[in-house]
C-alpha atoms as a PDB file:
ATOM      1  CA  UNK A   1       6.442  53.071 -48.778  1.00  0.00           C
ATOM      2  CA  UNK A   2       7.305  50.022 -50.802  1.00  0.00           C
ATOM      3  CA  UNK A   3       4.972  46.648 -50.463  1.00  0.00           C
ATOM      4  CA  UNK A   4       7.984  45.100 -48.765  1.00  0.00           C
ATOM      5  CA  UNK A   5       7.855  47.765 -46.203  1.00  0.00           C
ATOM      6  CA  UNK A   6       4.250  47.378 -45.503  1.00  0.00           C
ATOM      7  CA  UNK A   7       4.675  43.687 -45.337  1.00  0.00           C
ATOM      8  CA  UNK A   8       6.934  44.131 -43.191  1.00  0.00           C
ATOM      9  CA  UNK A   9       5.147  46.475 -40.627  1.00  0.00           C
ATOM     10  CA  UNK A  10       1.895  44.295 -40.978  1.00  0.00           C
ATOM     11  CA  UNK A  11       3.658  41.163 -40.856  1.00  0.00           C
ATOM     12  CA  UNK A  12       5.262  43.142 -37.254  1.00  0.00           C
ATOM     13  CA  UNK A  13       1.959  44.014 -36.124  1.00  0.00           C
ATOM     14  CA  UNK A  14       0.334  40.878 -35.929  1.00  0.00           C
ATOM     15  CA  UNK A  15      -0.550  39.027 -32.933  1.00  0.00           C
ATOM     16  CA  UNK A  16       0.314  35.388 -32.249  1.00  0.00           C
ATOM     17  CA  UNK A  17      -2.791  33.311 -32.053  1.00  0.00           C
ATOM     18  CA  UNK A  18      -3.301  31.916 -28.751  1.00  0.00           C
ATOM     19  CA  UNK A  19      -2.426  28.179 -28.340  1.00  0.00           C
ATOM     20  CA  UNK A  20      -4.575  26.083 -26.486  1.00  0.00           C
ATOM     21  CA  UNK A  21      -4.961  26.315 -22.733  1.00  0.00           C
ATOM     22  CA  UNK A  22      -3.097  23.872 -20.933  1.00  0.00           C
ATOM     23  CA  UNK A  23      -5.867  22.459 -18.311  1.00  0.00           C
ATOM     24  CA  UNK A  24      -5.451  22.883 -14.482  1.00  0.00           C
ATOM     25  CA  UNK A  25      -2.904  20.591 -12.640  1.00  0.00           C
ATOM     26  CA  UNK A  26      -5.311  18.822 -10.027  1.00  0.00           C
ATOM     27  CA  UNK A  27      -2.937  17.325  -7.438  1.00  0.00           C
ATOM     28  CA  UNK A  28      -4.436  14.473  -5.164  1.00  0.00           C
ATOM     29  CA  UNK A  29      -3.723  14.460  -1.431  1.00  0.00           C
ATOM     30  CA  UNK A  30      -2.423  11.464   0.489  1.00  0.00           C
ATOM     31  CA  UNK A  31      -4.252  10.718   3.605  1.00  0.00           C
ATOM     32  CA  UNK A  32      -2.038  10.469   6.585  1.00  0.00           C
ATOM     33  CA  UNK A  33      -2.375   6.152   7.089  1.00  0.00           C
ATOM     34  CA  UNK A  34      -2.699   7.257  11.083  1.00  0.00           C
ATOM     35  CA  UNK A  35      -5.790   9.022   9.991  1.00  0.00           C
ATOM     36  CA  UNK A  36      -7.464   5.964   8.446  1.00  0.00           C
ATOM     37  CA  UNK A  37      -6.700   3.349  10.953  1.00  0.00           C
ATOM     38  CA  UNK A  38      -8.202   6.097  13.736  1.00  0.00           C
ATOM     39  CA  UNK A  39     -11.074   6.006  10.847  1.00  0.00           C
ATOM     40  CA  UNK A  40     -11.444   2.444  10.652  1.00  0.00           C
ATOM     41  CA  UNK A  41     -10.930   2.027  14.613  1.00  0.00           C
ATOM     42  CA  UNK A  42     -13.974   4.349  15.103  1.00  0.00           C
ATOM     43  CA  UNK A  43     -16.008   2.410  12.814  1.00  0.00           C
ATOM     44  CA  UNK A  44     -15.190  -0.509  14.514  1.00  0.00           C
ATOM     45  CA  UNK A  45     -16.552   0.805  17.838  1.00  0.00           C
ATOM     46  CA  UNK A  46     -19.580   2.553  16.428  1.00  0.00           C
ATOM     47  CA  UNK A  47     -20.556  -0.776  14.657  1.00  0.00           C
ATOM     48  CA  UNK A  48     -19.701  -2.627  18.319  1.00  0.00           C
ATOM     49  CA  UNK A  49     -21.975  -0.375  20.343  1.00  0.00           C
ATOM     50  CA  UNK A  50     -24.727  -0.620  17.788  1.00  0.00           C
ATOM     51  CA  UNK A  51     -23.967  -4.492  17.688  1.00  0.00           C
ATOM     52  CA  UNK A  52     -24.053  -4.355  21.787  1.00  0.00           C
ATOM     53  CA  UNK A  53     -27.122  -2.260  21.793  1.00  0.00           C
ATOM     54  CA  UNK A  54     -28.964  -4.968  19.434  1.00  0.00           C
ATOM     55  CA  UNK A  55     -28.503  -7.409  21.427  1.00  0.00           C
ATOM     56  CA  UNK A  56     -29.038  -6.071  24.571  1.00  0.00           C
ATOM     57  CA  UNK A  57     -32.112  -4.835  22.975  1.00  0.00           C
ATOM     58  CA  UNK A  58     -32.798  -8.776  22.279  1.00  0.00           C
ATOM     59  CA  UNK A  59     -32.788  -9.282  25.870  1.00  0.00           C
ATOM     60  CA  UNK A  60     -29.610 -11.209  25.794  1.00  0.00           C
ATOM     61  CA  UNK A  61     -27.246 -10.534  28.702  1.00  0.00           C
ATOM     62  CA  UNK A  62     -23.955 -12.204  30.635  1.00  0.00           C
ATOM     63  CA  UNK A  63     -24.567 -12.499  34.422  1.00  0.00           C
ATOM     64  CA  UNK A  64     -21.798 -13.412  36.682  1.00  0.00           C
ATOM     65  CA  UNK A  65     -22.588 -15.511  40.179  1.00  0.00           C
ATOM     66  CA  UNK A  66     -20.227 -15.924  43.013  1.00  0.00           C
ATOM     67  CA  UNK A  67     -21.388 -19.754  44.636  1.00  0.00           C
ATOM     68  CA  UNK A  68     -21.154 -19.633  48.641  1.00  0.00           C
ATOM     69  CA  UNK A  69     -19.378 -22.895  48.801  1.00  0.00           C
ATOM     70  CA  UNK A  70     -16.224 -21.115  46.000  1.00  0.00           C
ATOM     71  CA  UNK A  71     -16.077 -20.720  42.068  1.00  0.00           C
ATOM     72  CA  UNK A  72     -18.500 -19.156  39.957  1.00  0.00           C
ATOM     73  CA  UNK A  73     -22.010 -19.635  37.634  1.00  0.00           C
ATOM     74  CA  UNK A  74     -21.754 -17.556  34.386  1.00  0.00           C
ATOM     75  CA  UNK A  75     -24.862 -17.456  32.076  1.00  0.00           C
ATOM     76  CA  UNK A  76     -24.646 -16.207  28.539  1.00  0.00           C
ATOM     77  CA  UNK A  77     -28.474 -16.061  26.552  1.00  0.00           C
ATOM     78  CA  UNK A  78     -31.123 -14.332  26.846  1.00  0.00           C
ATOM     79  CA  UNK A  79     -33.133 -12.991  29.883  1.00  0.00           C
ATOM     80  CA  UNK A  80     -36.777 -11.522  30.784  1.00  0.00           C
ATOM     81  CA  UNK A  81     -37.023  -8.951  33.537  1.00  0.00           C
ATOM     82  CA  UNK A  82     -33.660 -10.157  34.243  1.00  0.00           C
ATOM     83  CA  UNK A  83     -33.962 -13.593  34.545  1.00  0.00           C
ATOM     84  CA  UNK A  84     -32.476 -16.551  32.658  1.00  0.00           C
ATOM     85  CA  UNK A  85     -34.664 -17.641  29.855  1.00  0.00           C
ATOM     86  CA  UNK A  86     -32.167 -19.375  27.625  1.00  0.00           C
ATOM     87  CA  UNK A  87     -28.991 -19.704  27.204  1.00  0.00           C
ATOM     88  CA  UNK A  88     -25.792 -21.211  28.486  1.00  0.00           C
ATOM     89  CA  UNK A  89     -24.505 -21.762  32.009  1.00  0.00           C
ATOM     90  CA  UNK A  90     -20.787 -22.075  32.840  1.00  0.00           C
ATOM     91  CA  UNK A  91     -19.366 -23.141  35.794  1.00  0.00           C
ATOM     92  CA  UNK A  92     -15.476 -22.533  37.230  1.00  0.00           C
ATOM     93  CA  UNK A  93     -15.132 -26.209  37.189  1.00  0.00           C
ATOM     94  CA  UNK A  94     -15.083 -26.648  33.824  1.00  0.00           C
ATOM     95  CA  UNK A  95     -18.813 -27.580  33.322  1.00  0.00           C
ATOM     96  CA  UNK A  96     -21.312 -26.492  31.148  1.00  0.00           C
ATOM     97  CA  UNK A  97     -25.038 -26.675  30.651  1.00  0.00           C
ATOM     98  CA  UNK A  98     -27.928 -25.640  28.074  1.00  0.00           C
ATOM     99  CA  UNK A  99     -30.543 -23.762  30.382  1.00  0.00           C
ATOM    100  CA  UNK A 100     -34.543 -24.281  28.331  1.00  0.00           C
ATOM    101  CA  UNK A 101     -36.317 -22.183  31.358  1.00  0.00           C
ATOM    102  CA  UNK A 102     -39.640 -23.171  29.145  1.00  0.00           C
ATOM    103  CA  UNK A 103     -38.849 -26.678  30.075  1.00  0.00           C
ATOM    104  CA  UNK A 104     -37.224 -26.135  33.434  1.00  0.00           C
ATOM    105  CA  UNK A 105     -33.951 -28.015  32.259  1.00  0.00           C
ATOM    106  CA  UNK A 106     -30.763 -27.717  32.659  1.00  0.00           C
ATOM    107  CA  UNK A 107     -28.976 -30.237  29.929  1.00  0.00           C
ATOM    108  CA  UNK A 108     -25.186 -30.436  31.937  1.00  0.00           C
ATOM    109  CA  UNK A 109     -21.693 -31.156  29.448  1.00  0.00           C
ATOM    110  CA  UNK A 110     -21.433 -34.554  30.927  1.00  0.00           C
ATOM    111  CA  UNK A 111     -24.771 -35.902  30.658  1.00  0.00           C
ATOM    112  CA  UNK A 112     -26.480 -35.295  33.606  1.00  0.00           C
ATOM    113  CA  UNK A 113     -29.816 -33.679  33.034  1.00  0.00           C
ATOM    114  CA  UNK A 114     -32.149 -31.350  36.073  1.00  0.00           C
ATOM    115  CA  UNK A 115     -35.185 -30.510  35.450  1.00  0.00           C
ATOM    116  CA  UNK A 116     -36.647 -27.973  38.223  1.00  0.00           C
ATOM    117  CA  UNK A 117     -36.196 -24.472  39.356  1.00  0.00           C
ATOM    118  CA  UNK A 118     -32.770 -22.124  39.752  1.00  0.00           C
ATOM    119  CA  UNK A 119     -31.978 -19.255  41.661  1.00  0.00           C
ATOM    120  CA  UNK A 120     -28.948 -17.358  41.059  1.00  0.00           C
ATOM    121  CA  UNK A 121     -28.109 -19.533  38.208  1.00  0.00           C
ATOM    122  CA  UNK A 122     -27.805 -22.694  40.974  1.00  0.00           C
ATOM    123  CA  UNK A 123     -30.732 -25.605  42.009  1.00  0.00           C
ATOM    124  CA  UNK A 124     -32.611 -24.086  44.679  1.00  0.00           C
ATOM    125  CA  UNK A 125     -36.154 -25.794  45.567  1.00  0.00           C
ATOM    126  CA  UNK A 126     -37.475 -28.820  44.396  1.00  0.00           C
ATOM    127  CA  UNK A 127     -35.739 -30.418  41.733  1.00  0.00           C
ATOM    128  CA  UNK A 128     -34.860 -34.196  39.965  1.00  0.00           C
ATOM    129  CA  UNK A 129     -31.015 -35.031  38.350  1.00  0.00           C
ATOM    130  CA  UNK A 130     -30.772 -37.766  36.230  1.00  0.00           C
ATOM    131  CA  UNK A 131     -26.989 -38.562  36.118  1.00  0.00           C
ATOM    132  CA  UNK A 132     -25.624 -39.956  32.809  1.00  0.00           C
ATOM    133  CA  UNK A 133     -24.763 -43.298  34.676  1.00  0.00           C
ATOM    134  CA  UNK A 134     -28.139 -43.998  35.685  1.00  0.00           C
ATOM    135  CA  UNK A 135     -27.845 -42.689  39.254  1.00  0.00           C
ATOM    136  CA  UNK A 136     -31.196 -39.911  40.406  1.00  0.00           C
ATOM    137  CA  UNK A 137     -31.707 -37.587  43.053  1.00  0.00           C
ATOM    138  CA  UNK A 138     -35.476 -35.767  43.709  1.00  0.00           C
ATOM    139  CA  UNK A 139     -36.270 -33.369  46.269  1.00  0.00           C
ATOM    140  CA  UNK A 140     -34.706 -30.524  47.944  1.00  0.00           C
ATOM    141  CA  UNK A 141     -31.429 -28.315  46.869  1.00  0.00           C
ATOM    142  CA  UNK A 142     -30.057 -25.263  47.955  1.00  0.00           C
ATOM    143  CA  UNK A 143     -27.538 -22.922  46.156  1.00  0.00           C
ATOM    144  CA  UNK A 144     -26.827 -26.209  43.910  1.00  0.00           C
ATOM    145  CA  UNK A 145     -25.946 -28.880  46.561  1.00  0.00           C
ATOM    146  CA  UNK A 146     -28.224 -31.684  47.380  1.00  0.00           C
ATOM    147  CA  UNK A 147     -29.278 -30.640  50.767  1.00  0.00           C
ATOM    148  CA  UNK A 148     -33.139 -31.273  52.582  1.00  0.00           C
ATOM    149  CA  UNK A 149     -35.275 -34.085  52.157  1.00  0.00           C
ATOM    150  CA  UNK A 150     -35.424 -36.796  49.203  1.00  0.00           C
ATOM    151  CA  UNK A 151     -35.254 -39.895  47.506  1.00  0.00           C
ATOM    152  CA  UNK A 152     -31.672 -40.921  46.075  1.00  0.00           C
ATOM    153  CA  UNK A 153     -31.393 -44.089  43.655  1.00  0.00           C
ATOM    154  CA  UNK A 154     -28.033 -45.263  43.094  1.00  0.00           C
ATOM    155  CA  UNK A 155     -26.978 -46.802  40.252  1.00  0.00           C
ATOM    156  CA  UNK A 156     -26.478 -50.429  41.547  1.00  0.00           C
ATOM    157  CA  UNK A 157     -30.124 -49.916  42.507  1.00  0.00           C
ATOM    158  CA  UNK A 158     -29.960 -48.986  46.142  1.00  0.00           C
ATOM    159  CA  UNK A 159     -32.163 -46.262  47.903  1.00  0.00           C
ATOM    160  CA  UNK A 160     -32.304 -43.769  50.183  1.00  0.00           C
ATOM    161  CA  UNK A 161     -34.965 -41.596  50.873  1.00  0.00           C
ATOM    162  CA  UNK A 162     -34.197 -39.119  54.285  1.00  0.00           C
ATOM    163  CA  UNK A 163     -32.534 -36.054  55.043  1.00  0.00           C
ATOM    164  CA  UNK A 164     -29.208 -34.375  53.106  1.00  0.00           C
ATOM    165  CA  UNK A 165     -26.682 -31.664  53.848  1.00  0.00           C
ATOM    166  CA  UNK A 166     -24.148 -30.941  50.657  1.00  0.00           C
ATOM    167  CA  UNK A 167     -24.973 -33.614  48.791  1.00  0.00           C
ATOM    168  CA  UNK A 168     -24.304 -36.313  51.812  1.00  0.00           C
ATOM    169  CA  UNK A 169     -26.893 -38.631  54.024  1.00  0.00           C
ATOM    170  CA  UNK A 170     -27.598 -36.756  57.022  1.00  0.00           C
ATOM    171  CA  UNK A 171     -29.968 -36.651  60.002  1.00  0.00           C
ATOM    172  CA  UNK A 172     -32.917 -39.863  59.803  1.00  0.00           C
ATOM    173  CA  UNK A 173     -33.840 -41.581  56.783  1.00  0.00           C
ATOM    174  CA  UNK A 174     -33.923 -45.031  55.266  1.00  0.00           C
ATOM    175  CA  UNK A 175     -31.426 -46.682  53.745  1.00  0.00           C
ATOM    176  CA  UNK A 176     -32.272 -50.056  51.079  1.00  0.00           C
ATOM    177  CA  UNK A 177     -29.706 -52.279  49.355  1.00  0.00           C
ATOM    178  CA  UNK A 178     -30.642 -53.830  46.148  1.00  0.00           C
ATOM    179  CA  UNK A 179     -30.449 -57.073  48.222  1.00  0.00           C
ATOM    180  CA  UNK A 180     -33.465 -56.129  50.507  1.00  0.00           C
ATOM    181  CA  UNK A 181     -31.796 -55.247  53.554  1.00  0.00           C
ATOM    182  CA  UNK A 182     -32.889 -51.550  55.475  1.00  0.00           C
ATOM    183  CA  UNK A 183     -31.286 -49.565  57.740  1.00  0.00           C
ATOM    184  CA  UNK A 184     -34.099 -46.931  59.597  1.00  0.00           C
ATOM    185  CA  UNK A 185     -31.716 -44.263  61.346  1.00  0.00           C
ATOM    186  CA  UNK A 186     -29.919 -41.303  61.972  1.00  0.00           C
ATOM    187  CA  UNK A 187     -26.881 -40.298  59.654  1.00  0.00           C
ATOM    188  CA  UNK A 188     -23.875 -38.130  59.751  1.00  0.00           C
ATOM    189  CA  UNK A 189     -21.354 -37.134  56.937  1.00  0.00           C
ATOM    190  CA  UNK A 190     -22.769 -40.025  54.992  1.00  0.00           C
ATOM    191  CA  UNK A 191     -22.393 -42.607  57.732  1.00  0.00           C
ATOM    192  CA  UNK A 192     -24.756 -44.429  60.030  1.00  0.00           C
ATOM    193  CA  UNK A 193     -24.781 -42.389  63.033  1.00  0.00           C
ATOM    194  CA  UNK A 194     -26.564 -42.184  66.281  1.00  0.00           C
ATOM    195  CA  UNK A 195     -29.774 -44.762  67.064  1.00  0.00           C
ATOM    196  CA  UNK A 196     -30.861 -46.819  64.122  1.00  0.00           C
ATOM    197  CA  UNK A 197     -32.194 -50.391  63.442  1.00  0.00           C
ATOM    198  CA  UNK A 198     -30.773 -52.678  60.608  1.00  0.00           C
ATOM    199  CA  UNK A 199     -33.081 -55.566  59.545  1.00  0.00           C
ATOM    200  CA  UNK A 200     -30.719 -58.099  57.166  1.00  0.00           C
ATOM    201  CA  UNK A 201     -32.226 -60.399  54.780  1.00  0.00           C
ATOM    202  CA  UNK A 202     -31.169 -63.582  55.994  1.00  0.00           C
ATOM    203  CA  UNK A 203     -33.767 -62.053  59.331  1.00  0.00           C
ATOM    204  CA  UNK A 204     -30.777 -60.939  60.945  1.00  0.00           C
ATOM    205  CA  UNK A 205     -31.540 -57.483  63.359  1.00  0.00           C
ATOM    206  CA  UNK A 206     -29.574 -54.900  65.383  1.00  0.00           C
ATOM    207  CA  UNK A 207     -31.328 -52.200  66.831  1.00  0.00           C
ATOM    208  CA  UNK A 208     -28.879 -49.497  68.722  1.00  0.00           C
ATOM    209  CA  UNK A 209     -26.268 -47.004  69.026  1.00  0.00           C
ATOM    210  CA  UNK A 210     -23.773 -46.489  65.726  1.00  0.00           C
ATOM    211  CA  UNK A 211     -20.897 -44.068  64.986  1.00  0.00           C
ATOM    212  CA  UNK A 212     -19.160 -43.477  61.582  1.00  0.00           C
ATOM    213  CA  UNK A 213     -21.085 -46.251  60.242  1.00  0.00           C
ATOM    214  CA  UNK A 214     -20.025 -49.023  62.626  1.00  0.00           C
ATOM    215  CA  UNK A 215     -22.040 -50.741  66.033  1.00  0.00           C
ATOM    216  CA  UNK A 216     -20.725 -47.968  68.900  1.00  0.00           C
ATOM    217  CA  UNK A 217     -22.557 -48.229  72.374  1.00  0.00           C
ATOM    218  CA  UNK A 218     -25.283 -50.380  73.132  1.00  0.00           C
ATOM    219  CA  UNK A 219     -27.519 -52.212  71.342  1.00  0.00           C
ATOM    220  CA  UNK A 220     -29.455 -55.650  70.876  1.00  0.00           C
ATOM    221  CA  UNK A 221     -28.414 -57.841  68.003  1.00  0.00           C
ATOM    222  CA  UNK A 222     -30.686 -61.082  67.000  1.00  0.00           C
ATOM    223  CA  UNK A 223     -28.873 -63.572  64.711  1.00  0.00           C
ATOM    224  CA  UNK A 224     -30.915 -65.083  62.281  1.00  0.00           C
ATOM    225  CA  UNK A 225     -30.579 -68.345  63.766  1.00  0.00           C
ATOM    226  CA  UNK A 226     -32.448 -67.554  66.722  1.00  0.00           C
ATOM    227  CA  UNK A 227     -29.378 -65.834  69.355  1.00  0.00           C
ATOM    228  CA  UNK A 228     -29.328 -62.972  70.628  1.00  0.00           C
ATOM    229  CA  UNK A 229     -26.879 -60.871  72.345  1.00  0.00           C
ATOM    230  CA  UNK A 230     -27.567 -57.039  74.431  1.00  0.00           C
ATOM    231  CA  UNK A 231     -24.575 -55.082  75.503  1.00  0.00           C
ATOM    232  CA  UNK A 232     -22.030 -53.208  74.336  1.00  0.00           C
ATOM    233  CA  UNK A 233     -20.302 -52.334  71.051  1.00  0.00           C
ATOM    234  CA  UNK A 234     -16.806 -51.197  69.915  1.00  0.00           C
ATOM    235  CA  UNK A 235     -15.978 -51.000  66.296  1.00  0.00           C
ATOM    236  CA  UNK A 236     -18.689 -53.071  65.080  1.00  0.00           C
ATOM    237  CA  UNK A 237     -17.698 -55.526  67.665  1.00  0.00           C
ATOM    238  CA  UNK A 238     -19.738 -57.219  70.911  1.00  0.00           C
ATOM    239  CA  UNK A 239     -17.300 -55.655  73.419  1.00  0.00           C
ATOM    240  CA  UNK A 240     -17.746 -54.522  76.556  1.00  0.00           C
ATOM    241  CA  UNK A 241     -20.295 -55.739  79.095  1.00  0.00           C
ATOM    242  CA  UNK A 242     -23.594 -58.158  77.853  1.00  0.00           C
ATOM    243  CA  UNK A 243     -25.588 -60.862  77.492  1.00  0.00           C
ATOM    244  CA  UNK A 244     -25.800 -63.362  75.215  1.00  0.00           C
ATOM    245  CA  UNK A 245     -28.604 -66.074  75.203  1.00  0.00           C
ATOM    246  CA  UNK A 246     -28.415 -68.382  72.689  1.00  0.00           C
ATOM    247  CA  UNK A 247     -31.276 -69.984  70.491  1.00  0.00           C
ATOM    248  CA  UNK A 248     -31.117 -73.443  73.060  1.00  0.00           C
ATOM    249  CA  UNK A 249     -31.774 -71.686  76.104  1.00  0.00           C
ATOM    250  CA  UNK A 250     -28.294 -71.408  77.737  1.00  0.00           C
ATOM    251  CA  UNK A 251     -26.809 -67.736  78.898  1.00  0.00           C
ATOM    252  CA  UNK A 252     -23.601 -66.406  79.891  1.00  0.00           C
ATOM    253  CA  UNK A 253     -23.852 -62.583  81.479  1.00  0.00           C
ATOM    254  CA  UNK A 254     -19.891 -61.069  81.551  1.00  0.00           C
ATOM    255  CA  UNK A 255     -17.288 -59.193  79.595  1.00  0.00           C
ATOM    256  CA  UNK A 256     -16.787 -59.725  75.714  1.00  0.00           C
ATOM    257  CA  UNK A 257     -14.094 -58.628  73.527  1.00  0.00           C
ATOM    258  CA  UNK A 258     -13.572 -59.192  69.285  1.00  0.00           C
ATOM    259  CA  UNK A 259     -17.161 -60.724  69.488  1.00  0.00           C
ATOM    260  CA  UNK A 260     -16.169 -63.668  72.048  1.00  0.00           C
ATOM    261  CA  UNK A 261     -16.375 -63.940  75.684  1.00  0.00           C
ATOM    262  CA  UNK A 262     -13.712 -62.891  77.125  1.00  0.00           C
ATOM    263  CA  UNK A 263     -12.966 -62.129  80.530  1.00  0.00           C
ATOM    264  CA  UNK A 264     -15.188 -62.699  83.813  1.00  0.00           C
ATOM    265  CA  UNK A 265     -18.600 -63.682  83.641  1.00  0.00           C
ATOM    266  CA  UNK A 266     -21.252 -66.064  84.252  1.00  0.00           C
ATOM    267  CA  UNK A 267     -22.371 -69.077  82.432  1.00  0.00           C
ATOM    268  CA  UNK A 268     -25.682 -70.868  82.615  1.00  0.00           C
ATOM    269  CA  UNK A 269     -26.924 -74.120  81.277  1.00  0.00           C
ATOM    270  CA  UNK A 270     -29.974 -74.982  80.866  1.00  0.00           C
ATOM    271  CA  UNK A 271     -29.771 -78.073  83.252  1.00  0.00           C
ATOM    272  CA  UNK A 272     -29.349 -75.217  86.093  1.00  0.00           C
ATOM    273  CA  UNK A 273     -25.796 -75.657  86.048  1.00  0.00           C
ATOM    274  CA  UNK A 274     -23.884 -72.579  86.094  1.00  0.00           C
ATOM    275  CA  UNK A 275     -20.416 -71.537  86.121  1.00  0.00           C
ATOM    276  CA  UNK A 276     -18.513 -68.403  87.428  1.00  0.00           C
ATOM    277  CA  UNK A 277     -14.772 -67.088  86.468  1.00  0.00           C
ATOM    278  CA  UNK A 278     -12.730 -66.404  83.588  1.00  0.00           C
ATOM    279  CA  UNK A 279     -12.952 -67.362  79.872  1.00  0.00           C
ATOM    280  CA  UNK A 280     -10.819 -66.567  76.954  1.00  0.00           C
ATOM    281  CA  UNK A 281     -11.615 -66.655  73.621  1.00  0.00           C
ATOM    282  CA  UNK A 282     -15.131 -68.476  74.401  1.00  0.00           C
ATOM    283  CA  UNK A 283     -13.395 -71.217  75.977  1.00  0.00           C
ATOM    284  CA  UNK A 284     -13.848 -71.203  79.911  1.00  0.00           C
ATOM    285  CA  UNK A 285     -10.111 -71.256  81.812  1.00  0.00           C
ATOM    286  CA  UNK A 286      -9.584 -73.817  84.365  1.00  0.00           C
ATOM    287  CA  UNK A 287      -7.174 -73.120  86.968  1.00  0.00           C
ATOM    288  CA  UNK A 288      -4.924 -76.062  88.190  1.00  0.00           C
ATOM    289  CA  UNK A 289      -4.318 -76.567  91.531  1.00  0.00           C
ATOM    290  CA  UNK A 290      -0.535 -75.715  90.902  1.00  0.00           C
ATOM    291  CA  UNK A 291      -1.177 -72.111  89.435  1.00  0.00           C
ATOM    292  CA  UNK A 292      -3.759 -71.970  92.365  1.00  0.00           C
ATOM    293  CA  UNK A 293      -0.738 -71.918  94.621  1.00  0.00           C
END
């Protein structure tokens, strides 16, 4: 065998040299984007209830209160043993108020400030409002209307101190304009109602029967000057059957109607003169002798 021959069959009986390994194909996977928003979502709520339970935790709470007289009391803050301690109280009206129980105040939207106690997120008990125009109320409240006994001050500087139902003057109490006059009666829906006595500044007095805050029934009325007149009312008005005596002494005892005497009655002077009959107007009528035929 030749050299080229055994080149040959050596050169045939080698074996190629390995090349270099070609690394592994690593192929990423795409997340399905349904999968990561239900990923994200439940995130979302696991961070919410641990959020929720933190602040419930706190003692912070929302409580929700139906009012008898319609609407609602909401109170967001936070609470001991399930009370309000401090927070924020929102009413269906619109208002809102910054409850301090550590003070006892309720700091209203508008101005108006209470200081006192609450019961189902409304005044209940004793209380005092200061309303932003200058205006107070202290005493009693119930389910957050003025209703009981207190003292009201107006802003013009009247008073009342007496009984309330919803926020409105009723049964006895005292009345007192800024000008010194007092009324000492009964009161309904506000109004002067039932017996009272008014006492005027100018020493003027009536002391009787009233009805939606106007003279109704009987009563005695003295005039500052020194009359005085006991019968009946109508409207504010001496109507009806009385007497009026005036500050010289003379009397007339009949019918009256718009505060004059009108109708029959009685006159007396105080010369012992008296007259009988029919007067209009105050003035007494005389009959002719033609209209007495």
């Amino acid at each position: 065998m030749n050299n080229r021959t055994m080149h040959y069959v050596q050169h045939k009986r080698q074996k190629p040299r390995p090349g270099p390994v070609p690394p592994n194909r690593r192929y990423k996977k795409h997340r399905s984007p349904i999968k990561i928003l239900i990923t994200i979502i439940l995130l979302s709520m696991a961070l919410l209830v641990f959020l929720v339970g933190l602040i419930y935790a706190g003692g912070y709470r929302y409580i929700k209160v139906e009012v008898p007289a319609g609407g609602t009391v909401k109170f967001v803050g936070r609470t001991e043993d399930g009370e309000p301690l401090k927070g924020r109280i929102i009413y269906s009206n619109g208002l809102t108020g910054t409850y301090d129980r550590s003070q006892g105040t309720v700091v209203y939207s508008n101005g108006d400030v209470y200081t006192g106690s609450l019961k189902n997120l409304m005044k209940n008990g004793k209380g005092k409002i200061v309303y932003a125009n200058g205006a107070s109320y202290e005493g009693d409240f119930y389910n957050d209307a003025i209703t009981g006994e207190g003292t009201f001050i107006f802003e013009n500087g009247d008073t009342y101190t007496g009984g309330f139902l919803d926020g409105k003057k009723h049964g006895q109490g005292t009345y007192t304009w800024n000008d010194g006059s007092v009324y000492i009666g009964g009161f309904e829906e506000d109004k002067k109602s039932g017996q009272g006595i008014f006492q005027w500044v100018d020493g003027s007095s009536y002391e009787g029967e009233y009805k939606n805050d106007l003279k109704e029934g009987t009563g005695i009325y003295r005039f500052a000057n020194g009359d005085v007149y006991e019968g009946q009312f109508v409207a504010d008005q001496r109507s009806g059957q009385g007497v009026y005596i005036w500050s010289n002494g003379e009397k007339y005892e009949g019918e009256f109607s718009a505060n004059m005497l009108n109708g029959t009655g009685t006159y007396y002077w105080t010369s012992g003169r008296t007259y009988s009959g029919f007067f209009e107007n105050g003035v007494i009528v005389r009959v002719t002798e033609e209209e007495k035929s």
